[in-house]
Protein backbone atom coordinates (compact mmCIF):
# COMPACT_ATOMS: atom_id res chain seq x y z
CA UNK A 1 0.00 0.00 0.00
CA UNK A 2 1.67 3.49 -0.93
CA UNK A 3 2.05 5.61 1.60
CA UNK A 4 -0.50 8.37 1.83
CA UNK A 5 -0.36 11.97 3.48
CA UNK A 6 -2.44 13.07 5.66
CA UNK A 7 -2.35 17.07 7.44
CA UNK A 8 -2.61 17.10 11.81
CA UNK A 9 -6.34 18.26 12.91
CA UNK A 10 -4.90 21.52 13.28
CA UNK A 11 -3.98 22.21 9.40
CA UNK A 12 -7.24 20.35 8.42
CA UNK A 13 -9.16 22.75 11.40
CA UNK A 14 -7.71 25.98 9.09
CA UNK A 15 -9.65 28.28 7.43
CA UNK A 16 -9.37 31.77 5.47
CA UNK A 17 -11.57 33.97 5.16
CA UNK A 18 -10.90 37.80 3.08
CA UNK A 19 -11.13 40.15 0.91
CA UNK A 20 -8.10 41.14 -1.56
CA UNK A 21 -8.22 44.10 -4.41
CA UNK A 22 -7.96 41.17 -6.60
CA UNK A 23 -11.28 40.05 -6.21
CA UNK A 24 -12.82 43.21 -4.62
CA UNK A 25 -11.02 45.83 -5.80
CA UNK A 26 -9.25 48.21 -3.13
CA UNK A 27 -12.21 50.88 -2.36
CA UNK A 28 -13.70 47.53 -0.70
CA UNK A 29 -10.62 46.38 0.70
CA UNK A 30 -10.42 49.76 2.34
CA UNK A 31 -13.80 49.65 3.64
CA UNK A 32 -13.22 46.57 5.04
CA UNK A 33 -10.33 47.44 7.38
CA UNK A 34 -11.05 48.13 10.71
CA UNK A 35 -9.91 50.79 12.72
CA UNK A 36 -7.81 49.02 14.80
CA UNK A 37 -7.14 45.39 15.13
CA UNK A 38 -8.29 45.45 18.59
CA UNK A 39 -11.85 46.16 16.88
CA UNK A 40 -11.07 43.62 14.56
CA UNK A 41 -10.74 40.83 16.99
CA UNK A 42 -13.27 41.98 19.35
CA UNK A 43 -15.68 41.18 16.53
CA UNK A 44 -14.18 37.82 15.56
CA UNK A 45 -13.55 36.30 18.88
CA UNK A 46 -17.32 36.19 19.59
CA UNK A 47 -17.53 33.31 16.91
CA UNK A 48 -17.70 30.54 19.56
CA UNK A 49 -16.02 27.86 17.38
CA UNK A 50 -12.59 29.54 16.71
CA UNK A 51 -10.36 28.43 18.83
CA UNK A 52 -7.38 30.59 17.29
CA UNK A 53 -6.90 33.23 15.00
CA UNK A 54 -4.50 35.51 12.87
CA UNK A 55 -5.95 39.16 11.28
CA UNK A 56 -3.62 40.24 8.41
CA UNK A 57 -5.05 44.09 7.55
CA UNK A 58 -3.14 45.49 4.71
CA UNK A 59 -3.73 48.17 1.88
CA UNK A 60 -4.37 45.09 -0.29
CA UNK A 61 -6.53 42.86 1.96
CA UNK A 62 -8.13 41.84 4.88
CA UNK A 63 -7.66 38.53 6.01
CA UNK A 64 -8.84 36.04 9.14
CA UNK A 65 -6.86 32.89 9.41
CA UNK A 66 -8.61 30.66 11.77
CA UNK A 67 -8.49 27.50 13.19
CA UNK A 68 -12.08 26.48 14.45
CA UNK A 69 -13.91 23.38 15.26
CA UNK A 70 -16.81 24.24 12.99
CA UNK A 71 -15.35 25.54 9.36
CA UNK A 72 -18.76 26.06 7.99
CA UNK A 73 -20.45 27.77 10.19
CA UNK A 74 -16.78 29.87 11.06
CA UNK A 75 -16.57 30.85 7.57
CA UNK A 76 -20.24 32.01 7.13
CA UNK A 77 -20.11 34.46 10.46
CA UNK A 78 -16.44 35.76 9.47
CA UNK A 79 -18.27 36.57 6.18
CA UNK A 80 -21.01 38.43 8.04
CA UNK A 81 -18.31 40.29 10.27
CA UNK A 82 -16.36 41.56 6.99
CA UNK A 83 -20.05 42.60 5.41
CA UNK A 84 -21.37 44.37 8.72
CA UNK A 85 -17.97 45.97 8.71
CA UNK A 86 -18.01 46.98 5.38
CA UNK A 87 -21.54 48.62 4.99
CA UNK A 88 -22.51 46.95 1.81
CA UNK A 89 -23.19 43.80 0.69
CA UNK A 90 -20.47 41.50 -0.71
CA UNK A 91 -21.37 39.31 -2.93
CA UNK A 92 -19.67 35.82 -2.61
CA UNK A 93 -17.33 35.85 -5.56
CA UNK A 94 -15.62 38.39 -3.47
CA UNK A 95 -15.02 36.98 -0.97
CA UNK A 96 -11.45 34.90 -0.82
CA UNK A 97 -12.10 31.36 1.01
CA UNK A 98 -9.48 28.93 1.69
CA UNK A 99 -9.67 25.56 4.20
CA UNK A 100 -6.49 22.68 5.32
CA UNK A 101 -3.64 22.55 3.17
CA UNK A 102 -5.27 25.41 0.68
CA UNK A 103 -5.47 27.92 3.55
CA UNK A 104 -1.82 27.45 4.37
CA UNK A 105 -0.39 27.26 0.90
CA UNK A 106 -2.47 30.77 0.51
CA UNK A 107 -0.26 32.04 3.28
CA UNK A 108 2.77 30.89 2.21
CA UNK A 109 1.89 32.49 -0.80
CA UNK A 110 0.82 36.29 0.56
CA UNK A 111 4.07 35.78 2.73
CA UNK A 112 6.39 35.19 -0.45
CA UNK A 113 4.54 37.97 -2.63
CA UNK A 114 3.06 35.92 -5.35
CA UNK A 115 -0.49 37.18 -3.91
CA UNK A 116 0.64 41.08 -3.64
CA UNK A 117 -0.36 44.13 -6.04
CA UNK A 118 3.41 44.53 -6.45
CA UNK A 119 4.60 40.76 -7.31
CA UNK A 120 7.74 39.92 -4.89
CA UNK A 121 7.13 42.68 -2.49
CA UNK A 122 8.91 43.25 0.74
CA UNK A 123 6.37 45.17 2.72
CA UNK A 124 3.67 41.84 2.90
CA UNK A 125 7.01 40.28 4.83
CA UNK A 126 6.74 43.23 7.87
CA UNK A 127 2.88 42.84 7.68
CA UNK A 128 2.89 39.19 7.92
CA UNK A 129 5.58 38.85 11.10
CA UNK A 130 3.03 42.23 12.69
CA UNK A 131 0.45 40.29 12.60
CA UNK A 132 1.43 37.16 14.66
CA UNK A 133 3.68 39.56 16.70
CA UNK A 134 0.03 41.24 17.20
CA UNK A 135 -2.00 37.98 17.97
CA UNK A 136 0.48 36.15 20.10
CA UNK A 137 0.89 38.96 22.56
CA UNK A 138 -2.26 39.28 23.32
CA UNK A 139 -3.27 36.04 23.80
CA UNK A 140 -4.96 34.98 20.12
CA UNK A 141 -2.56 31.75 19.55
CA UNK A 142 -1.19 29.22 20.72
CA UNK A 143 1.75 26.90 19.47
CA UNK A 144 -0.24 25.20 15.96
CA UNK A 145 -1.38 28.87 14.46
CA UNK A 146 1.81 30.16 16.01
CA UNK A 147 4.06 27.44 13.64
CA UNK A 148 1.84 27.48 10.79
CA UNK A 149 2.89 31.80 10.64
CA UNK A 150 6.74 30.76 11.70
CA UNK A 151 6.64 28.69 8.93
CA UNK A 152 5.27 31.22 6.29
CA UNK A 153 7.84 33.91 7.29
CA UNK A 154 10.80 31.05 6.77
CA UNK A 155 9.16 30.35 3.15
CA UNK A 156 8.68 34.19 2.30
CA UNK A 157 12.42 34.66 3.16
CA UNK A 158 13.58 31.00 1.72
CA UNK A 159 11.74 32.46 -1.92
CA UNK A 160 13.30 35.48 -1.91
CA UNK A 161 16.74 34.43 -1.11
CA UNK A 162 16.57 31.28 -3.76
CA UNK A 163 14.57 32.88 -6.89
CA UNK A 164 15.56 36.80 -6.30
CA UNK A 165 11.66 37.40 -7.31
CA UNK A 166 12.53 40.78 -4.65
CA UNK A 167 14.96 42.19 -6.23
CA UNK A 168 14.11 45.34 -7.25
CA UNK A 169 11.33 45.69 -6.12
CA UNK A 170 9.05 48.21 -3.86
CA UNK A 171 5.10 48.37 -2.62
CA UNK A 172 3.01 50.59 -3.94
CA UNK A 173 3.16 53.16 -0.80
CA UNK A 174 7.15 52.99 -0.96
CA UNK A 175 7.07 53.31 -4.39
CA UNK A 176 4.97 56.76 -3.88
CA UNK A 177 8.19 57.87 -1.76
CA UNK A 178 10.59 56.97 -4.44
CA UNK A 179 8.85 58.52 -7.29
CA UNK A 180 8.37 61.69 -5.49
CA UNK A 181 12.28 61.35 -4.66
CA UNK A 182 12.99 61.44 -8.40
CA UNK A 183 10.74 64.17 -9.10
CA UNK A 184 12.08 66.41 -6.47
CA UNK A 185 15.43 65.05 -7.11
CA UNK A 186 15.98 63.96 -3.59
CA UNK A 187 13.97 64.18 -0.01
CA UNK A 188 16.53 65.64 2.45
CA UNK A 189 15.39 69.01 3.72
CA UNK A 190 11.85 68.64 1.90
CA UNK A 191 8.57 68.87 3.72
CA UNK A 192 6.19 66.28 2.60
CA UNK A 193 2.50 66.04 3.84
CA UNK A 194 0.88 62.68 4.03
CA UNK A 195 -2.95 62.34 3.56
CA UNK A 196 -3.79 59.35 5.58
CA UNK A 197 -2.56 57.56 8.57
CA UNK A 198 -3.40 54.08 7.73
CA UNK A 199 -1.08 50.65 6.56
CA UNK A 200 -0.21 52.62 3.74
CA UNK A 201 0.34 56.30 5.16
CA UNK A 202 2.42 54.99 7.88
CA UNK A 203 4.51 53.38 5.31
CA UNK A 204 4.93 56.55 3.02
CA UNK A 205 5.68 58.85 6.29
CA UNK A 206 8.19 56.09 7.61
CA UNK A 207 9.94 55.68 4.30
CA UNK A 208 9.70 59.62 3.80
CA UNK A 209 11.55 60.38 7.48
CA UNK A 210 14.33 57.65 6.65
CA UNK A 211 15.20 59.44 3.24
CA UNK A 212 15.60 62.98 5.29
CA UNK A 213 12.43 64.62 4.76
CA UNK A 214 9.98 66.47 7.35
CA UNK A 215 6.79 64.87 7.39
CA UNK A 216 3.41 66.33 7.72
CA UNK A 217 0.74 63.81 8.51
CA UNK A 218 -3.10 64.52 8.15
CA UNK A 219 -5.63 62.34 9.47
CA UNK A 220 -9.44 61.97 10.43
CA UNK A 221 -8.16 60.89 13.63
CA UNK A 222 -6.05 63.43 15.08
CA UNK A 223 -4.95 61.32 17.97
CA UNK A 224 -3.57 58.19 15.10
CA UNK A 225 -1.93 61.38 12.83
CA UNK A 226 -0.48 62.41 16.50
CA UNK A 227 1.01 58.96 17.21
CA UNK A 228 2.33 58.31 14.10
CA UNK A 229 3.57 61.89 13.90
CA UNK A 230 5.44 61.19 16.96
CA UNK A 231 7.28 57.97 15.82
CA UNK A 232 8.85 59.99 12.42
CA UNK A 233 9.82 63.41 14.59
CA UNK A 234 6.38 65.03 12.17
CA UNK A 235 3.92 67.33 12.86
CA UNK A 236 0.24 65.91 13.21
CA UNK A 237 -2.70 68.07 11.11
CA UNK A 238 -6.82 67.75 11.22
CA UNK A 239 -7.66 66.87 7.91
CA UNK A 240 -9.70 69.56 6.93
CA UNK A 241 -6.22 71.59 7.43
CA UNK A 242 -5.06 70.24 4.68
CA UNK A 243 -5.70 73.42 2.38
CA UNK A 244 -3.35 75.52 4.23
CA UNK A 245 -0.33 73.71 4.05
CA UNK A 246 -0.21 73.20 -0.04
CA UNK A 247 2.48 76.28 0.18
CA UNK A 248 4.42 74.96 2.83
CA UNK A 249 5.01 71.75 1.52
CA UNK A 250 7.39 70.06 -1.87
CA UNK A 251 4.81 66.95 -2.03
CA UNK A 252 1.37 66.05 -1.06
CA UNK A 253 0.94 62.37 -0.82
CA UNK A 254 -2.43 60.83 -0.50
CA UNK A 255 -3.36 57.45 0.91
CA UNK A 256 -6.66 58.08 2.64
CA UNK A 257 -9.34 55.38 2.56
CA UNK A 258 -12.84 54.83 2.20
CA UNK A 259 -13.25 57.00 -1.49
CA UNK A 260 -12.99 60.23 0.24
CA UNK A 261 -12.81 63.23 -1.97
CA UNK A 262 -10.04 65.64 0.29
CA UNK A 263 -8.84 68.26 -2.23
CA UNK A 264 -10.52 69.84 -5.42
CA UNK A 265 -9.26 71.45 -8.40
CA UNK A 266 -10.30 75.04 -6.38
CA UNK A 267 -8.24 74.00 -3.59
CA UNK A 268 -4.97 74.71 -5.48
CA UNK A 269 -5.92 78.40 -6.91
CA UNK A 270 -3.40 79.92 -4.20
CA UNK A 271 -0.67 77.14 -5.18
CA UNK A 272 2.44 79.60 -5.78
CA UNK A 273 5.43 76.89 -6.46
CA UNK A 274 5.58 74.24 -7.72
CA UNK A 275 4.21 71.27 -6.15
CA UNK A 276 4.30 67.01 -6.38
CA UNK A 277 0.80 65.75 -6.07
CA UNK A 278 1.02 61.76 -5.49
CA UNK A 279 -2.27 60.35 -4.73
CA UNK A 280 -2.47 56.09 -4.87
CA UNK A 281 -6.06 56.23 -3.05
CA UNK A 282 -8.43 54.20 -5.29
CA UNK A 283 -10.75 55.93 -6.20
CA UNK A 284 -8.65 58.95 -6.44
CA UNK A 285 -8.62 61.40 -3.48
CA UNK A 286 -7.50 64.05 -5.29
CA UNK A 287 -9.38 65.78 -8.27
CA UNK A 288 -7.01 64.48 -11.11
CA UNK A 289 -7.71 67.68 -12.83
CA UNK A 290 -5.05 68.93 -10.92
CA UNK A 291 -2.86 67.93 -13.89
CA UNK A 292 -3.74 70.71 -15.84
CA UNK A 293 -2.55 73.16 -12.95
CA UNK A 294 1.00 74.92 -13.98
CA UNK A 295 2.88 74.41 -10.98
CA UNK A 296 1.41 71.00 -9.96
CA UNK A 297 3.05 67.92 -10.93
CA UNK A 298 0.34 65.04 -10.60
CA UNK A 299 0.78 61.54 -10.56
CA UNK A 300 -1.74 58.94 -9.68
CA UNK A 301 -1.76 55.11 -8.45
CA UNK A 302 -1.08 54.03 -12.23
CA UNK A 303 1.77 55.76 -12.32
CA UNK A 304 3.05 54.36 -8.92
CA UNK A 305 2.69 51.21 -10.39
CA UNK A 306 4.90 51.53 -13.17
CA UNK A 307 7.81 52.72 -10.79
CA UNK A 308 6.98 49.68 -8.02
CA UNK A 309 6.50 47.09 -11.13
CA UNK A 310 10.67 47.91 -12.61
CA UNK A 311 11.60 44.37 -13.74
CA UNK A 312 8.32 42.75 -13.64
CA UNK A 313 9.02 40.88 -16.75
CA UNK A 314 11.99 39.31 -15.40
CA UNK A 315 10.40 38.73 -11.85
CA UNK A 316 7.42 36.96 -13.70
CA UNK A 317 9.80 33.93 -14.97
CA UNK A 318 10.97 33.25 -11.38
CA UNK A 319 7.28 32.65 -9.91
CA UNK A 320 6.67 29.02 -11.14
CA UNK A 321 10.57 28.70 -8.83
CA UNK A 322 9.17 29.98 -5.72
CA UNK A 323 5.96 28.12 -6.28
CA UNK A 324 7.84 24.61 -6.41
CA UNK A 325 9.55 25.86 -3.02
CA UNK A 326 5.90 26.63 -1.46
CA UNK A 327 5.05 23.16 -2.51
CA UNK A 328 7.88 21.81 -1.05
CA UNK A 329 8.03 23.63 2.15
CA UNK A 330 4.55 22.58 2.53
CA UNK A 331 5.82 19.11 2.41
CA UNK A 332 7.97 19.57 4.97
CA UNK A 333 5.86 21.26 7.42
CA UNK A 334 3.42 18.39 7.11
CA UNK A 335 6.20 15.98 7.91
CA UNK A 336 7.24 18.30 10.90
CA UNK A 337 3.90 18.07 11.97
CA UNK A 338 3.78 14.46 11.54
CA UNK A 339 6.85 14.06 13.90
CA UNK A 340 5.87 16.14 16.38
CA UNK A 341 2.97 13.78 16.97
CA UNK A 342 5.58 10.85 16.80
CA UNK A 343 7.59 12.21 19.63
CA UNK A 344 4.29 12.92 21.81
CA UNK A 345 3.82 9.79 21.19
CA UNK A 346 6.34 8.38 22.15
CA UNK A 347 6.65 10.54 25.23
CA UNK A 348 3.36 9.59 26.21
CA UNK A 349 4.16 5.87 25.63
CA UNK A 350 6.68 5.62 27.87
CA UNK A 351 5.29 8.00 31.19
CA UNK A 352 2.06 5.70 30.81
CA UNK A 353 4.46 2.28 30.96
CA UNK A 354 7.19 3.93 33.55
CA UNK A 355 4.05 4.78 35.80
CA UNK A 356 2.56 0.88 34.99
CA UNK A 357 5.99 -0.09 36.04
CA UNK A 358 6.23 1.79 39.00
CA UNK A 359 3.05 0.60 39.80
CA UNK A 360 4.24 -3.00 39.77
CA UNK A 361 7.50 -2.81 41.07
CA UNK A 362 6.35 -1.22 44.37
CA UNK A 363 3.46 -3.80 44.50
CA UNK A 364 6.06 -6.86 44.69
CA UNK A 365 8.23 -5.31 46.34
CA UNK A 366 6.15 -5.99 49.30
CA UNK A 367 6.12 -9.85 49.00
CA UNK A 368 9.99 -9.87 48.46
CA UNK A 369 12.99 -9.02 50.92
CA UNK A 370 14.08 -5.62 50.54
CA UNK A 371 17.92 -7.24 49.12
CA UNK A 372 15.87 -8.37 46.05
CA UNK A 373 14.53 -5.16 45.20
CA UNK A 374 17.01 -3.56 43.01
CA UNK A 375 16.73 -6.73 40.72
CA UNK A 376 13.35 -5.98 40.20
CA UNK A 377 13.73 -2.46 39.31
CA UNK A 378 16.37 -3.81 36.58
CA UNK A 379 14.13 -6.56 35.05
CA UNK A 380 11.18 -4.11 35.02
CA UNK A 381 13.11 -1.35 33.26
CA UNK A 382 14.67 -4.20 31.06
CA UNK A 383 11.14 -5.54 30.22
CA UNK A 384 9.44 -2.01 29.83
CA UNK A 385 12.57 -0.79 27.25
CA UNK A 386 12.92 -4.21 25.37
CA UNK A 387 8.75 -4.67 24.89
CA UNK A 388 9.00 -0.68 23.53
CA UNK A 389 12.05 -0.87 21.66
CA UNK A 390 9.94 -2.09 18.54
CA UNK A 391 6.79 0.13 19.04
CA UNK A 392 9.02 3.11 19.01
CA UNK A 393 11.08 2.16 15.89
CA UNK A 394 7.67 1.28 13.95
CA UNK A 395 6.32 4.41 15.19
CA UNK A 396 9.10 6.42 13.93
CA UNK A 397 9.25 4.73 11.02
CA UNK A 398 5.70 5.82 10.44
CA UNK A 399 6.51 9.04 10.71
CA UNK A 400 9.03 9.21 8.69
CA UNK A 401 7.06 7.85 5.40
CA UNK A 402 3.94 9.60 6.87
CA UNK A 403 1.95 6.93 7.38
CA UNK A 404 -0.58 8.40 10.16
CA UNK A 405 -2.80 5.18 10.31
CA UNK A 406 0.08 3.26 12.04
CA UNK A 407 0.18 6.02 14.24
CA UNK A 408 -3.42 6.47 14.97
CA UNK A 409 -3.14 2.40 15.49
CA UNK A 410 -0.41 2.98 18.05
CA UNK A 411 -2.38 5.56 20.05
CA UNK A 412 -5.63 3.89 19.99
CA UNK A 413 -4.30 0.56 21.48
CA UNK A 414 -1.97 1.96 23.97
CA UNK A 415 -4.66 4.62 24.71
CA UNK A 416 -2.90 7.64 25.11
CA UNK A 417 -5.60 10.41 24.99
CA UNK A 418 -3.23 13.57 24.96
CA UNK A 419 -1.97 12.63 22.01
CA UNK A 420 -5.57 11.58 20.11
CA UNK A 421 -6.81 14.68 22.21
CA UNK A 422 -4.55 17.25 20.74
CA UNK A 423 -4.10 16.09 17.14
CA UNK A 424 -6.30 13.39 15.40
CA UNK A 425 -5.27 11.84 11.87
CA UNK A 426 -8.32 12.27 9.40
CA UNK A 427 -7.99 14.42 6.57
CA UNK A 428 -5.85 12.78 3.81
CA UNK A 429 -3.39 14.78 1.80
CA UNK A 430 -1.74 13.09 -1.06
CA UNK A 431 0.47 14.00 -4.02
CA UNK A 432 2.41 17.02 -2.77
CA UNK A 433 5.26 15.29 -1.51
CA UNK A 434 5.86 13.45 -4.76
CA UNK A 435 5.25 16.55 -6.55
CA UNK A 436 7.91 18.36 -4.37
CA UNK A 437 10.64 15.82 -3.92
CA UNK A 438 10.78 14.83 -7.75
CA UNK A 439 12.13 18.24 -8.22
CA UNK A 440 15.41 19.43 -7.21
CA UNK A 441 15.63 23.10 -5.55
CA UNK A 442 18.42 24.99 -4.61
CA UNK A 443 18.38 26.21 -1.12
């Protein structure tokens, strides 16, 4: 019988649930987002079947990773969380939803870049590691979600290192920073006021203060413009301030959510020098008309893109690469996963017969002269280690080609409940480590 692959309960417990601009488009995505992940998780943790649980907020998406003990009915309130939140219906085809071995081979992907706006980008990398960072300090995870996160930040950096699909390359918000670089030929000494304090602002005021430049950030929230304000040495603005500053600043770079309209063709009458006008909100934020001013230099998301996608061409030929390393990093977290169980089990094993032992031992050793006691400790050790030495070698062995049903055998006779308890063997998972170690890849 060929050995068949099967994922721990906690892989086939996974789910995803999000939306991506691919699917919904950004305006959505933005709506989406919450505004903070505190909010986010207050609203998710009142699904009584997750039992942990990952929220990845980007510019790009918004995604729950969950492991629950009911995927259906998880995946249909998570949907009615991201609708409520949103304000509008979604309709499903919108929605991204991914269970087992799909949910983490979607995170391994997102983690690498194959899933981002910008293919190969770094800033998914940061956003990734925040978001466990996020969830394990407060309490969110434990060790399976935990690995499963680990696991996708190895991969992400494993890609990058073997294909180069990075090289080159920058998100959409850095990329705002750079091209504004080039058209004011440098940053140091400039004053640059950021429209937005979100993911993406926080990026472009971040990226701004490294390169030298005095950052202005403007905000619906004054108290989040404030805070992020203090973390780049800036100077926090209301929003509807906005206006005032388009003579004190060399670029205005918007990144405000939601499809909000925050400066008009009128607003720039009193412009008096020249001034770079970057706005990657989608819809625009900024009245592109703004184009035809004289002293305004206006460049929109499009035009981001072609700076962030340099090289794309060449990045394009090394995706099929990293996805042959996803496949086989998959692989090998599976088989992790499969001997972790073998060494509980084996762990277990042997407490259960030392304590049987013990149990013995001390029992005879009343009915026999105290001199004879050490030689009954020996020949019940020698007994427990020589009737085990073959369990643990076929359970091992087990492991090793991943056959779980051995295991599952091993557990069920011996009865050792912590380890049925805390993973069971029944969702099968076959071809991908054929697929992955028929290839060779460089590591």
């Amino acid at each position: 019988m060929p050995a068949s692959y099967r994922t721990p309960m906690f892989v086939d417990d996974l789910i995803m649930v999000g939306v991506d601009y691919k699917r919904a488009g950004k305006e959505l995505v933005e709506k989406t987002n919450f505004p903070s992940l505190e909010a986010a998780y207050s609203a998710i943790m009142r699904v009584p079947a997750i039992r942990e649980v990952v929220v990845l907020q980007t510019c790009n998406r918004f995604e729950v990773y969950a492991i629950t003990t009911n995927k259906k009915a998880t995946i249909e309130s998570l949907k009615s969380i991201i609708e409520a939140r949103a304000g509008v219906p979604i309709p499903d085809e919108k929605f991204n939803v991914r269970m087992n071995v799909d949910a983490l081979r979607h995170l391994f992907r997102v983690a690498s870049g194959l899933e981002s706006m910008v293919l190969g980008e770094q800033d998914i990398m940061r956003q990734v590691r925040d978001a466990l960072e996020y969830a394990v300090k407060n309490g969110y995870v434990s060790k399976p979600m935990r690995s499963l996160f680990e696991a996708a930040i190895k991969v992400g950096k494993r890609v990058r290192t073997v294909t180069q699909i990075s090289k080159g390359t920058t998100g959409i918000p850095s990329a705002s920073v750079t091209l504004a670089e080039e058209l004011l030929e440098g940053l140091r000494g400039k004053k640059i006021l950021v429209i937005g304090a979100g993911m993406a602002g926080q990026i472009i005021a971040k990226n701004s203060a490294k390169k030298g430049a005095y950052v202005i950030i403007a905000n619906r929230t004054l108290s989040k413009a404030e805070s992020l304000a203090k973390e780049v040495g800036g100077k926090a603005i209301p929003l509807e301030d906005i206006k005032k500053y388009l003579n004190e600043v060399d670029a205005v770079i918007s990144a405000v959510g939601g499809g909000a309209k925050v400066l008009s063709y009128e607003d720039f009458n009193d412009v008096k020098k020249k001034l770079v006008v970057i706005d990657i909100a989608e819809p625009p934020s900024v009245d592109p008309k703004v184009a035809e001013h004289p002293l305004v230099v206006y460049k929109d998301i499009i035009a981001v893109a072609e700076v962030a996608n340099k090289g794309i061409e060449e990045r394009a030929k090394k995706v099929k690469h990293a996805e042959e390393i996803i496949e086989e990093e998959i692989d090998k977290f599976v088989r992790l996963t499969q001997r972790m169980l073998a060494d509980k089990i084996m762990r277990e094993l042997m407490e259960k017969m030392e304590r049987v032992k013990d149990q013995e031992v001390n029992r005879a050793k009343r009915k026999v002269p105290e001199e004879y006691h050490p030689v009954l400790e020996k020949m019940a050790s020698a007994i427990v280690k020589k009737t085990l030495k073959d369990v643990i070698l076929k359970v091992k062995e087990a492991a090793e080609r991943g056959d779980l049903q051995l295991l599952r055998a091993v557990v069920d006779v011996f009865s050792l409940k912590d380890s049925m308890g805390e993973i069971e063997i029944i969702y099968e998972y076959n071809g991908i480590a054929e697929k992955a170690l028929s290839k060779s890849i460089p590591r």
